[in-house]
PDB file of N, CA and C in Angstrom:
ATOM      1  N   UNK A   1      37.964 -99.293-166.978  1.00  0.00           N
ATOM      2  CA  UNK A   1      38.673 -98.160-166.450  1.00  0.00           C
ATOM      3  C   UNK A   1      39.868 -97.784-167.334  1.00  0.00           C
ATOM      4  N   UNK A   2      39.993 -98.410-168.138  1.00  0.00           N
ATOM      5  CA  UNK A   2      41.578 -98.360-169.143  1.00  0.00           C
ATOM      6  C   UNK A   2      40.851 -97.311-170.674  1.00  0.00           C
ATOM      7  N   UNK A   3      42.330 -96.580-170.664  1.00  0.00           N
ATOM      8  CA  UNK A   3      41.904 -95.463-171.707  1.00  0.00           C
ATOM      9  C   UNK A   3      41.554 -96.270-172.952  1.00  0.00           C
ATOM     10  N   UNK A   4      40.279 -96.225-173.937  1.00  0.00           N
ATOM     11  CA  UNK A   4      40.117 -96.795-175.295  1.00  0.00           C
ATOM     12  C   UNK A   4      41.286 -96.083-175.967  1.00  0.00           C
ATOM     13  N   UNK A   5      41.512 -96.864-177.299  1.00  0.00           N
ATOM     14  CA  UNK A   5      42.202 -95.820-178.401  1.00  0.00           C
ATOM     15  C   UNK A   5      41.217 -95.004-179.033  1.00  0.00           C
ATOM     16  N   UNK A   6      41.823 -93.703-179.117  1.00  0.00           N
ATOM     17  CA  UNK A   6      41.276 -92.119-179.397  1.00  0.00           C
ATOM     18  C   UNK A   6      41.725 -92.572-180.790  1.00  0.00           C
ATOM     19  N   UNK A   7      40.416 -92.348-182.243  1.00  0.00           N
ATOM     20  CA  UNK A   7      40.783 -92.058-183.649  1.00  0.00           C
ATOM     21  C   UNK A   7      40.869 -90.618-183.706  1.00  0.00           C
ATOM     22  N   UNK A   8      42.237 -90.515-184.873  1.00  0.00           N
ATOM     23  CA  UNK A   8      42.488 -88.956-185.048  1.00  0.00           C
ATOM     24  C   UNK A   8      41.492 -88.482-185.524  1.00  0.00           C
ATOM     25  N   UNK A   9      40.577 -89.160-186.328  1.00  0.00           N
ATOM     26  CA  UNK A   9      39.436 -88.487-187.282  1.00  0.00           C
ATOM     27  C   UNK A   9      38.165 -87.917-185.975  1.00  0.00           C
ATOM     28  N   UNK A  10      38.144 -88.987-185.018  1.00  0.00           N
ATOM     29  CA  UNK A  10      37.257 -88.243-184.004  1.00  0.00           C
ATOM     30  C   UNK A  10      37.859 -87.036-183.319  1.00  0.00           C
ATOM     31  N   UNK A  11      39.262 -87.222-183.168  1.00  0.00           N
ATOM     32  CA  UNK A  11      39.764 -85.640-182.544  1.00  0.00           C
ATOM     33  C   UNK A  11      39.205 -84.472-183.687  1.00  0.00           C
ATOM     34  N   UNK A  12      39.891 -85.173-185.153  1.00  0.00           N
ATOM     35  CA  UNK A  12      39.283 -83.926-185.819  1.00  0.00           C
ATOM     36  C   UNK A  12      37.950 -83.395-185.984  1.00  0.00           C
ATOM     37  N   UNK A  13      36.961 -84.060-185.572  1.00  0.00           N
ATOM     38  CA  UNK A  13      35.655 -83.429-185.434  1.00  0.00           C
ATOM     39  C   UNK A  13      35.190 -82.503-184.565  1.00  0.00           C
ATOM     40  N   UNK A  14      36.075 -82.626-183.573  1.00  0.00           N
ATOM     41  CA  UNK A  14      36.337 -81.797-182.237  1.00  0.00           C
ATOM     42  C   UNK A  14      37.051 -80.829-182.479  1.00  0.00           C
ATOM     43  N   UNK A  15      38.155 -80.681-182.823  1.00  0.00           N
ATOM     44  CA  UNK A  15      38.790 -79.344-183.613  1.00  0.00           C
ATOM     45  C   UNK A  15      40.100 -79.775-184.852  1.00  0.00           C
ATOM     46  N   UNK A  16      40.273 -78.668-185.427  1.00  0.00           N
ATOM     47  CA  UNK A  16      41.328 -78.425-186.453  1.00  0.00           C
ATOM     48  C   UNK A  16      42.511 -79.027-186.159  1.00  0.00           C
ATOM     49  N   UNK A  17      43.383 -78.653-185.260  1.00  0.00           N
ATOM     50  CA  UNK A  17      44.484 -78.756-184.621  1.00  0.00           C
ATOM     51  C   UNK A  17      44.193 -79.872-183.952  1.00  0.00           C
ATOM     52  N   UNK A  18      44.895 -81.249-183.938  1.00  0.00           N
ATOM     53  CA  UNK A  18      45.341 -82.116-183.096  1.00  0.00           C
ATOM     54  C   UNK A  18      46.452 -81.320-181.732  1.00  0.00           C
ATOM     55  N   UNK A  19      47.131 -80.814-182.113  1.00  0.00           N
ATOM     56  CA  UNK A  19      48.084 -80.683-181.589  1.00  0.00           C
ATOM     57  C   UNK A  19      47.321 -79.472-179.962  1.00  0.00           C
ATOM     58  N   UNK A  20      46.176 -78.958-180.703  1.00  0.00           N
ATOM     59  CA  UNK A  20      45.810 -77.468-179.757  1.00  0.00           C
ATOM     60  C   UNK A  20      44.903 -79.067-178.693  1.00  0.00           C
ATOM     61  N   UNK A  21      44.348 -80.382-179.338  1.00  0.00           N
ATOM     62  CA  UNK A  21      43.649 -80.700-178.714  1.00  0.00           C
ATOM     63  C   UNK A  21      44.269 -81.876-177.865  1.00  0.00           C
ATOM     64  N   UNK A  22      45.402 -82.190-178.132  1.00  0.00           N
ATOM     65  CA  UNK A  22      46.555 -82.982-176.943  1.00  0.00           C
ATOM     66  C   UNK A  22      47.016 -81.678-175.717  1.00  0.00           C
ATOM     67  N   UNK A  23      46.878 -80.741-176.116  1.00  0.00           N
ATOM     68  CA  UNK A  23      47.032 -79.677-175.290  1.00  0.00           C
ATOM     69  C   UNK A  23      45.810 -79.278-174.093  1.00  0.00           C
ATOM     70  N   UNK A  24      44.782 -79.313-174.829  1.00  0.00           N
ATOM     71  CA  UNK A  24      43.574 -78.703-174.077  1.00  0.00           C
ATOM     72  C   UNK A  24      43.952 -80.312-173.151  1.00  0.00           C
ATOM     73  N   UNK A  25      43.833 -81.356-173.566  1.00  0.00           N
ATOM     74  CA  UNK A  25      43.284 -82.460-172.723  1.00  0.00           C
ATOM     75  C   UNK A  25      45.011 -82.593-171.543  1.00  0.00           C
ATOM     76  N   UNK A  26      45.746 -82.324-171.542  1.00  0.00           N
ATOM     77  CA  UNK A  26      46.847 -82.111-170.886  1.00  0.00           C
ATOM     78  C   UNK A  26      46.666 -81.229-169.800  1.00  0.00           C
ATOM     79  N   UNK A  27      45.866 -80.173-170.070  1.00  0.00           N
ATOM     80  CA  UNK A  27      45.918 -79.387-168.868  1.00  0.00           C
ATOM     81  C   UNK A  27      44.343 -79.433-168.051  1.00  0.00           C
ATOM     82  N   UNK A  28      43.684 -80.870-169.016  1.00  0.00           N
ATOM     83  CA  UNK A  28      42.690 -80.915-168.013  1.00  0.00           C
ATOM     84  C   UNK A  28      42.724 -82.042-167.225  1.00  0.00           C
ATOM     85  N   UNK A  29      43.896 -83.138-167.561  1.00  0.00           N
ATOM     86  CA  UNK A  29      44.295 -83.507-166.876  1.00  0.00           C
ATOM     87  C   UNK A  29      45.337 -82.914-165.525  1.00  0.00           C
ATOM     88  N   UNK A  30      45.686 -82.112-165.395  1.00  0.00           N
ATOM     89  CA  UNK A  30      46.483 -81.876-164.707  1.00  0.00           C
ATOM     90  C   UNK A  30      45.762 -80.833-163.812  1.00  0.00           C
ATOM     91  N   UNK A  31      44.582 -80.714-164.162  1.00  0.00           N
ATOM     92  CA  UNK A  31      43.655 -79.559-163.581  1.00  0.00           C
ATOM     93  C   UNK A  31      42.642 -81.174-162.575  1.00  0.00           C
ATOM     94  N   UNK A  32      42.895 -82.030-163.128  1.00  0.00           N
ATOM     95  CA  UNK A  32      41.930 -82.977-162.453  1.00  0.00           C
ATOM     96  C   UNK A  32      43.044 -83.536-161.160  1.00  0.00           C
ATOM     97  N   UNK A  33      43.664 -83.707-161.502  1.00  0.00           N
ATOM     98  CA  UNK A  33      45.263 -84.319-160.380  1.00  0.00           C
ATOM     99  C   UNK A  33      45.188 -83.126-159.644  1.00  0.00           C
ATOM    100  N   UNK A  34      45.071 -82.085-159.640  1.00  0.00           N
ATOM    101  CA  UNK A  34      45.298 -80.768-158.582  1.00  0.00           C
ATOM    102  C   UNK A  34      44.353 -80.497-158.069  1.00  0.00           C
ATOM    103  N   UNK A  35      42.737 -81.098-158.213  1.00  0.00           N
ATOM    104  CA  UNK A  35      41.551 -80.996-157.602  1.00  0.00           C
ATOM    105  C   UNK A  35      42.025 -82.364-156.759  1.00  0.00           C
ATOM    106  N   UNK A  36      42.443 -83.204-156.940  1.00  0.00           N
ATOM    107  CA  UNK A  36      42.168 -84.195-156.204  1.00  0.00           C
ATOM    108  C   UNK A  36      43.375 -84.294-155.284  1.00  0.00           C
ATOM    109  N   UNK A  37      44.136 -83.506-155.121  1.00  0.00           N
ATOM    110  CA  UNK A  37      45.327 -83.311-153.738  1.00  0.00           C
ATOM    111  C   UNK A  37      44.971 -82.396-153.551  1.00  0.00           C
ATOM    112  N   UNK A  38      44.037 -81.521-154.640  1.00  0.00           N
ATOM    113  CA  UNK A  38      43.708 -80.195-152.472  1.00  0.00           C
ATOM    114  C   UNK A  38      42.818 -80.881-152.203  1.00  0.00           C
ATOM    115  N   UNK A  39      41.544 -81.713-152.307  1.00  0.00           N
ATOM    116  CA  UNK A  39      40.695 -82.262-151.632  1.00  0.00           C
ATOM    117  C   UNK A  39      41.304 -83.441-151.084  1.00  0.00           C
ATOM    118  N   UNK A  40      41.996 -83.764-150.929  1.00  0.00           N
ATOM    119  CA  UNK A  40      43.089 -84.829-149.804  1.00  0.00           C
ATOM    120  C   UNK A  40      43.349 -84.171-149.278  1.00  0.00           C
ATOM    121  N   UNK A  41      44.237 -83.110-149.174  1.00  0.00           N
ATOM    122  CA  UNK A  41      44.654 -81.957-148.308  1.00  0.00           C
ATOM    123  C   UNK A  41      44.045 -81.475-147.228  1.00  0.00           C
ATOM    124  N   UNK A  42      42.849 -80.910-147.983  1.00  0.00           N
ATOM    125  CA  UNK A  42      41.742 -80.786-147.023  1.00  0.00           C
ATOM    126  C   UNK A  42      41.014 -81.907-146.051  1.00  0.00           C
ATOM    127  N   UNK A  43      40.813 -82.632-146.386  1.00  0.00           N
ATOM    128  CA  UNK A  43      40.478 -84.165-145.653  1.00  0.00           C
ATOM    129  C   UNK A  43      41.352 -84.473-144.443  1.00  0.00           C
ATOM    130  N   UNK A  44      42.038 -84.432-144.823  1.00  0.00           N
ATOM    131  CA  UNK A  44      43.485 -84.516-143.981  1.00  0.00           C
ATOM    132  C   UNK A  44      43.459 -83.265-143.097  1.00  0.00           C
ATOM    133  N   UNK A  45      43.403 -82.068-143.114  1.00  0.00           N
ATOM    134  CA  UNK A  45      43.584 -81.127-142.315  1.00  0.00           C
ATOM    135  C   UNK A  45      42.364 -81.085-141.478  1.00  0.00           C
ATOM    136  N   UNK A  46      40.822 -81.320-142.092  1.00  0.00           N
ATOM    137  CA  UNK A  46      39.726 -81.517-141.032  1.00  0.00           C
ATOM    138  C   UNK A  46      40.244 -82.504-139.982  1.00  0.00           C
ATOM    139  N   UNK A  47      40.524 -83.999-140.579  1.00  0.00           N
ATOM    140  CA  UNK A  47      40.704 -85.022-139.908  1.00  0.00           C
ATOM    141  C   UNK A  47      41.636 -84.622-138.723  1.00  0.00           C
ATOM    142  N   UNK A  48      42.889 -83.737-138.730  1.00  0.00           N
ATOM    143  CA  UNK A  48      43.777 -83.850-137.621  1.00  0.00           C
ATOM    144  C   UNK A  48      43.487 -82.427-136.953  1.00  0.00           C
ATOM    145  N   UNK A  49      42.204 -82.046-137.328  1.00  0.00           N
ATOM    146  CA  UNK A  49      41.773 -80.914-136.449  1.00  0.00           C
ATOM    147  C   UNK A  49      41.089 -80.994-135.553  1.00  0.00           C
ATOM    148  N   UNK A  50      40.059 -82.138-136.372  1.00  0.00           N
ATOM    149  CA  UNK A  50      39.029 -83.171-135.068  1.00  0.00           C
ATOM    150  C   UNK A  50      39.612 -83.674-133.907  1.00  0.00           C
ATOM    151  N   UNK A  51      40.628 -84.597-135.069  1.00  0.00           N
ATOM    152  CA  UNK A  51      41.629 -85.359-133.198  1.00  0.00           C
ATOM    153  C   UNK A  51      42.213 -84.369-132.330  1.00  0.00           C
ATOM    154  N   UNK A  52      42.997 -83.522-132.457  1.00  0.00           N
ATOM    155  CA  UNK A  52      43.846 -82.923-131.948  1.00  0.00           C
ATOM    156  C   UNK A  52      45.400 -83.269-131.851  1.00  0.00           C
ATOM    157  N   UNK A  53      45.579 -84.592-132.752  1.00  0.00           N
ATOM    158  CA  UNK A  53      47.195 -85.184-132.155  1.00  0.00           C
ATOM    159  C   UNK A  53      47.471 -84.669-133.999  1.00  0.00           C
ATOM    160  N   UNK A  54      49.167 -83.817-133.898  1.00  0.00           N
ATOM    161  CA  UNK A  54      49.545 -83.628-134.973  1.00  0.00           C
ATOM    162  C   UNK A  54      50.806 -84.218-134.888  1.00  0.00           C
ATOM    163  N   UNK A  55      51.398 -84.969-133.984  1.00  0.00           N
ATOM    164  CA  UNK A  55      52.598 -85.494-133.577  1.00  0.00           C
ATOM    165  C   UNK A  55      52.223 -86.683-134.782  1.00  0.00           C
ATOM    166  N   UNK A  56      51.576 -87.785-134.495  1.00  0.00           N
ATOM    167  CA  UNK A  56      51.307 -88.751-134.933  1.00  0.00           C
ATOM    168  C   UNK A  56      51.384 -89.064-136.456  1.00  0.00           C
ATOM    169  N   UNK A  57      51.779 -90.034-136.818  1.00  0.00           N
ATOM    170  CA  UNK A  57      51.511 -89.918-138.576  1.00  0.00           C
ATOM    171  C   UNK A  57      50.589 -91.282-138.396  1.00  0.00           C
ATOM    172  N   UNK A  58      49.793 -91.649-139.513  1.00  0.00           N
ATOM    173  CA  UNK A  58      48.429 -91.738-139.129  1.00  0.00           C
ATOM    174  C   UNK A  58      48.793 -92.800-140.295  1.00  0.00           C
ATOM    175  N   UNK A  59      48.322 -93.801-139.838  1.00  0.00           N
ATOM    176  CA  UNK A  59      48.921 -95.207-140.713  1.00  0.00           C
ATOM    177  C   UNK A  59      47.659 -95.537-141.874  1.00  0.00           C
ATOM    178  N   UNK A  60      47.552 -95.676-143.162  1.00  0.00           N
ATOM    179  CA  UNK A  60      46.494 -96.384-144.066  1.00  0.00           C
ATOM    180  C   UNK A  60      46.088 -97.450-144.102  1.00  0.00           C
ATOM    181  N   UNK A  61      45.176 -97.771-144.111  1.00  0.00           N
ATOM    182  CA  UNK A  61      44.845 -99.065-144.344  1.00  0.00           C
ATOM    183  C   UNK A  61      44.541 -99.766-145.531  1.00  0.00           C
ATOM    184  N   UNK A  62      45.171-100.733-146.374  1.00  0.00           N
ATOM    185  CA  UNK A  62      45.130-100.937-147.613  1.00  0.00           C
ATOM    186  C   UNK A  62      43.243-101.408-148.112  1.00  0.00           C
ATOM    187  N   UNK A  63      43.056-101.660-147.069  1.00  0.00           N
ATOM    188  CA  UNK A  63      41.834-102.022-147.076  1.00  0.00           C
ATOM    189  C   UNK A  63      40.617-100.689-147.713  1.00  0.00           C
ATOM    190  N   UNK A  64      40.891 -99.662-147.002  1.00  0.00           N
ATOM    191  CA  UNK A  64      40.400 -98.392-147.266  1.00  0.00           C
ATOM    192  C   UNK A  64      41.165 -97.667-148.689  1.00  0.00           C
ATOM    193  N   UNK A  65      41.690 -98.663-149.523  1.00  0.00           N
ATOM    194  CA  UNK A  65      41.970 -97.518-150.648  1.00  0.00           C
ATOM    195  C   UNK A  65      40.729 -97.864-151.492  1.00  0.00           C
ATOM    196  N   UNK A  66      40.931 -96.872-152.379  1.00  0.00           N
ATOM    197  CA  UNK A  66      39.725 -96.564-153.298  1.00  0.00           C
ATOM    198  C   UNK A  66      40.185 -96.218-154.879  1.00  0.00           C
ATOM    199  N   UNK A  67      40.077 -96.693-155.548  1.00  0.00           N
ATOM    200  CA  UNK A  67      40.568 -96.471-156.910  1.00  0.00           C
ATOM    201  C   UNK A  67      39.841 -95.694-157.835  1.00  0.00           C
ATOM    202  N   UNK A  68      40.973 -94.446-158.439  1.00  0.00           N
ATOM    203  CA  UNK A  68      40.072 -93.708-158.953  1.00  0.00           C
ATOM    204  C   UNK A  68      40.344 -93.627-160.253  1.00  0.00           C
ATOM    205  N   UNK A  69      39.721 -93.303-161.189  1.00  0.00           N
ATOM    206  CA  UNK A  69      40.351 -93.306-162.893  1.00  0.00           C
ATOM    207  C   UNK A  69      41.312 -92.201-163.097  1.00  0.00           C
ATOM    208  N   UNK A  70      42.198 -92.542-164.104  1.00  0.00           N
ATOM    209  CA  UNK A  70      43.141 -91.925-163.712  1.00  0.00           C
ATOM    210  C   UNK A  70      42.936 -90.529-164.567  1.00  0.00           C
ATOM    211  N   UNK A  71      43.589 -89.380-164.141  1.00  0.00           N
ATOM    212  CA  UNK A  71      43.639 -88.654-164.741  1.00  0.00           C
ATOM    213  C   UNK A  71      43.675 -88.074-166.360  1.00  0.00           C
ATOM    214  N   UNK A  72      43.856 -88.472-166.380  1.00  0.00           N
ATOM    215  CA  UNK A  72      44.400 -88.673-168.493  1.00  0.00           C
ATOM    216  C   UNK A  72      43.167 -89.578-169.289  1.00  0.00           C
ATOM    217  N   UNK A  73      42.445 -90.575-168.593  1.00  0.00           N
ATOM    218  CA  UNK A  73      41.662 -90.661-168.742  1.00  0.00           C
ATOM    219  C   UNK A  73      40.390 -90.239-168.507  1.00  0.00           C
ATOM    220  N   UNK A  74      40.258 -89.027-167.813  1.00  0.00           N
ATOM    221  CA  UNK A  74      38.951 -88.817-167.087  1.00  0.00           C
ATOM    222  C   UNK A  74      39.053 -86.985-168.337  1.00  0.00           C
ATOM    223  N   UNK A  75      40.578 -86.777-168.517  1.00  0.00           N
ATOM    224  CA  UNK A  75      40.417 -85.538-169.558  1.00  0.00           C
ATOM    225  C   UNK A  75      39.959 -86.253-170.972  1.00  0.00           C
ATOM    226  N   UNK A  76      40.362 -87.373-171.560  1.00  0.00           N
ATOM    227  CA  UNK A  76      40.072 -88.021-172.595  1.00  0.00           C
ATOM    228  C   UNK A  76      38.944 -88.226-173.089  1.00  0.00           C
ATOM    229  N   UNK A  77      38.054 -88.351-171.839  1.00  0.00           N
ATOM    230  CA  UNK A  77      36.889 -88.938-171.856  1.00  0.00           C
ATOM    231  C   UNK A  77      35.791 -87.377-171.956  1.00  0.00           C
ATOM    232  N   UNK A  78      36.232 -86.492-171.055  1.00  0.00           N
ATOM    233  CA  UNK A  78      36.020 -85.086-171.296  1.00  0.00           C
ATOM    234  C   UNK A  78      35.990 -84.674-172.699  1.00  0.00           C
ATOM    235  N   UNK A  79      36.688 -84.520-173.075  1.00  0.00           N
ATOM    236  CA  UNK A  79      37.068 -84.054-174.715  1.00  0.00           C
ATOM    237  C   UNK A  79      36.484 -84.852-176.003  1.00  0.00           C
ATOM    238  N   UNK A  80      36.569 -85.837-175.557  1.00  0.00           N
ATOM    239  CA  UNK A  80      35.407 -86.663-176.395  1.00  0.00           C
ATOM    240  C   UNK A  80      34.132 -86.140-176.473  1.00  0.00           C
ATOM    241  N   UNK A  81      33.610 -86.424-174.956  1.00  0.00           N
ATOM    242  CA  UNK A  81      32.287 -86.066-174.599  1.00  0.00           C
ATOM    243  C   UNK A  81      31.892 -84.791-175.031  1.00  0.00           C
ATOM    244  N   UNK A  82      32.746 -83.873-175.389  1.00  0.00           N
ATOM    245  CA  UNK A  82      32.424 -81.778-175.458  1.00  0.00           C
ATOM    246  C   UNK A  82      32.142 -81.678-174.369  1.00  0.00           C
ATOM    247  N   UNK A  83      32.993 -82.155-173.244  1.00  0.00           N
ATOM    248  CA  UNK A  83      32.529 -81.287-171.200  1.00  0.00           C
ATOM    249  C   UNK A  83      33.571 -80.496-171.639  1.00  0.00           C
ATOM    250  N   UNK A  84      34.180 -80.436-172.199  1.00  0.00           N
ATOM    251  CA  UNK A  84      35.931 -79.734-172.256  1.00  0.00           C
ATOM    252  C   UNK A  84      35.471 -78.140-173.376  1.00  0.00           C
ATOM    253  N   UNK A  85      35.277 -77.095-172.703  1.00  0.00           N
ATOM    254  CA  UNK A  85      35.383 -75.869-173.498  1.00  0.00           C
ATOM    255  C   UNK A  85      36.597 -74.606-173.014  1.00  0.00           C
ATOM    256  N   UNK A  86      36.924 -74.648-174.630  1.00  0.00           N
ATOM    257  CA  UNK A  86      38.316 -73.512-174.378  1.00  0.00           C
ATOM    258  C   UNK A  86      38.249 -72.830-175.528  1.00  0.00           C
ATOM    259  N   UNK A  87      39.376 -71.940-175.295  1.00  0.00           N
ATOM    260  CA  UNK A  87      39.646 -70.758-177.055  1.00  0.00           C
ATOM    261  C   UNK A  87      41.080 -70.121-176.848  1.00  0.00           C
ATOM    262  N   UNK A  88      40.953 -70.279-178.235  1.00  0.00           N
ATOM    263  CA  UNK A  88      42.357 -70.470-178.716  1.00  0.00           C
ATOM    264  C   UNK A  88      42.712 -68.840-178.465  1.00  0.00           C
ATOM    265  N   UNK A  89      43.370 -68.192-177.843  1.00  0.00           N
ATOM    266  CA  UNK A  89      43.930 -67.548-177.669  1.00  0.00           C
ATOM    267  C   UNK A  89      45.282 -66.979-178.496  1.00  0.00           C
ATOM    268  N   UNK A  90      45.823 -67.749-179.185  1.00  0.00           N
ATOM    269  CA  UNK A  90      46.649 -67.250-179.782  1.00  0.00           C
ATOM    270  C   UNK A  90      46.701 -66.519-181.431  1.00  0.00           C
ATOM    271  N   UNK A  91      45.361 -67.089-182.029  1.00  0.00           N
ATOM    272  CA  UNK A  91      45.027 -66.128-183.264  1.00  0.00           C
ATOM    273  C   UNK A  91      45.202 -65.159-183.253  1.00  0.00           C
TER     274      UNK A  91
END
């Protein structure tokens, strides 16, 4: 689950710019962290729609966590792979 080390020479096969491609993978990380709190969000809002009690705060159980890869790694792994397509806009 731990990020490998990224060679620059493999970024450069992927594009020109290092710098455009710490960028692309930055905002697909941060595009992956914002899918995964509205779908908590949502979870959460079915869940206390079912019960009906919104008074209550609703205790976790450590037992029920679930570990997920982390963000930065799941864009890393993207961009490697070519799942990651963008354009440069600023030419």
């Amino acid at each position: 689950m731990a990020l490998e080390p990224l060679s620059i020479r493999q970024m450069e096969e992927l594009t020109d710019d290092q710098y455009e491609a710490v960028v692309v993978m930055s905002k697909r990380a941060k595009q992956v962290l914002n899918n995964r709190i509205v779908e908590e969000m949502i979870s959460e809002s079915v869940d206390e729609v079912e019960m009906g009690v919104f008074d209550e705060v609703e205790e976790k159980n450590p037992e029920d966590y679930e570990e997920l890869e982390k963000p930065t790694t799941v864009a890393v792994n993207d961009f490697v792979d070519g799942n990651i397509k963008w354009e440069n806009t600023q030419d």
